[in-house]
Protein backbone atom coordinates (compact mmCIF):
# COMPACT_ATOMS: atom_id res chain seq x y z
CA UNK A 1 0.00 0.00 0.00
CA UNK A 2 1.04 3.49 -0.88
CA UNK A 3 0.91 6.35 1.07
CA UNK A 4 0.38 10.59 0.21
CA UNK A 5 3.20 12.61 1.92
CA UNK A 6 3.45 16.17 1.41
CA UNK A 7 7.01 17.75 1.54
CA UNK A 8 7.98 21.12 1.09
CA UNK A 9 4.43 21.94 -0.78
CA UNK A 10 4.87 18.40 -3.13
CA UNK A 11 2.33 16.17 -2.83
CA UNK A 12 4.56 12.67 -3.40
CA UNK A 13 3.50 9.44 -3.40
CA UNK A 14 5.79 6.82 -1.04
CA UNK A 15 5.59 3.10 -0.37
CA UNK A 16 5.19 2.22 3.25
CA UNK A 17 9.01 1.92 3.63
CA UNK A 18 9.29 5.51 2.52
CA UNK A 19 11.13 4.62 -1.02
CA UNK A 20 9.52 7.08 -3.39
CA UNK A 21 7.01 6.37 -6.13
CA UNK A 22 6.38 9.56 -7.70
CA UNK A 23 5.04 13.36 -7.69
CA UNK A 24 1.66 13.91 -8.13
CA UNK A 25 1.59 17.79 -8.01
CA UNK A 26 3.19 21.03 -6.39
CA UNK A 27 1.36 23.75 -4.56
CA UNK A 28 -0.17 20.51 -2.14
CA UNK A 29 -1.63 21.66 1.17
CA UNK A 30 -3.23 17.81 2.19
CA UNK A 31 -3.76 14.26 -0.04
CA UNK A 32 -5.44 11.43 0.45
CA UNK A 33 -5.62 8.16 -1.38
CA UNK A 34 -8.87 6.18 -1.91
CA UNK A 35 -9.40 2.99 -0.29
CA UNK A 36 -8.25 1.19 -3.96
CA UNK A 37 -4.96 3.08 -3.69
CA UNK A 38 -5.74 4.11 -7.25
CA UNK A 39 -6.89 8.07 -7.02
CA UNK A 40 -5.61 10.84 -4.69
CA UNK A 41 -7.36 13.69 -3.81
CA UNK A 42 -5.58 16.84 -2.96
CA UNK A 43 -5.97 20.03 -1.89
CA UNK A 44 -4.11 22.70 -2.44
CA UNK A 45 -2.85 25.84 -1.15
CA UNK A 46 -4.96 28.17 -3.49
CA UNK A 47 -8.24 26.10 -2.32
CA UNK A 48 -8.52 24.04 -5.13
CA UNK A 49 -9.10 20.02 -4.66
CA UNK A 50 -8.13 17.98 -7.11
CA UNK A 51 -8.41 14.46 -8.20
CA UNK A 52 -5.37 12.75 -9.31
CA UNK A 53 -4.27 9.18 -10.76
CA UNK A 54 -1.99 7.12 -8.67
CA UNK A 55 0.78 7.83 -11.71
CA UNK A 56 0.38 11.25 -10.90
CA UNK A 57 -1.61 12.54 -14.06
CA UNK A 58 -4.67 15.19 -13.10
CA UNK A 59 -7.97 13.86 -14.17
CA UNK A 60 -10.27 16.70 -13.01
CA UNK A 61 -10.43 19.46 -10.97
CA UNK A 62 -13.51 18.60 -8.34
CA UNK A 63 -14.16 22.69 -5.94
CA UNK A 64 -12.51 25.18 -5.62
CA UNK A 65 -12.47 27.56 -2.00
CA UNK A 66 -11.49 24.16 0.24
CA UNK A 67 -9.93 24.09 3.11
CA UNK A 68 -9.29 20.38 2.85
CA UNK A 69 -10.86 17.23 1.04
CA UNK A 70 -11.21 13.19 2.07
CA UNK A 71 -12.26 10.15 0.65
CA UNK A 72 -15.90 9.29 1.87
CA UNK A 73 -16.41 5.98 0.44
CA UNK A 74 -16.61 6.34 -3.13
CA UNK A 75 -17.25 9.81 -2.50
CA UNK A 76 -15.36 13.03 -1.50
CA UNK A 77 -16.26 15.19 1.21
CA UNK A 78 -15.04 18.35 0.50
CA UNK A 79 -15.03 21.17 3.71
CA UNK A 80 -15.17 24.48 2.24
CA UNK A 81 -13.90 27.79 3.96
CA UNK A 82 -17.14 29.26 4.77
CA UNK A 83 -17.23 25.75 7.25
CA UNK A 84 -19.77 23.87 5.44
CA UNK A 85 -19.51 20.31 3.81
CA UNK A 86 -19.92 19.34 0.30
CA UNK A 87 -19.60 15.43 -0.31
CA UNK A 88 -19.38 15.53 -4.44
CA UNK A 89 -19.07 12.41 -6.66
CA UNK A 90 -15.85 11.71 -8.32
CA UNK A 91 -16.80 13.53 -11.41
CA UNK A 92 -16.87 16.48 -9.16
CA UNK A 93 -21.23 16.99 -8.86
CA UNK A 94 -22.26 17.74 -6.25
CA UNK A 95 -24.61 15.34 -3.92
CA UNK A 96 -25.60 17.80 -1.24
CA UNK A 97 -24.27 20.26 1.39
CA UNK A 98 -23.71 19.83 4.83
């Protein structure tokens, strides 16, 4: 199983020994991998969240004005700066508002 590390603003993606894999992007504030170990969501310092394949390549951008974003299932629950919740779909739509 991998793991997300962010160093000095990288997001990179490690193995549990701590032998790197690869970046994913720069600019990271947070990242978390799915339970599949296959996409990472990250968040980053300008508020955007985005979803990323385990190679690293962007597949979309998901909300922007985050203060952080998890894996919630097969879902993403993204907490926004105003303090409220949005859990969105992978595709980025949005399921409701908490």
């Amino acid at each position: 199983m991998n793991l997300v590390i962010i160093k000095n603003g990288r997001a990179e993606l490690v193995r549990e020994n701590g032998s790197f894999v690869n970046n994913i992007t720069t600019n990271a504030l947070s990242g978390q991998l799915n339970t599949k170990g296959d996409l990472i969501v990250i968040t980053k310092v300008d508020g955007r969240v985005d979803l990323h394949r385990a190679n690293g390549s962007l597949i979309r951008n998901i909300a922007t004005n985050a203060r952080d974003a998890r894996f919630n299932g097969n879902d993403i629950a993204v907490t926004r700066n105003d303090g409220k919740t949005d859990i969105r779909r992978e595709n980025g739509s949005l399921i409701r508002t908490i």
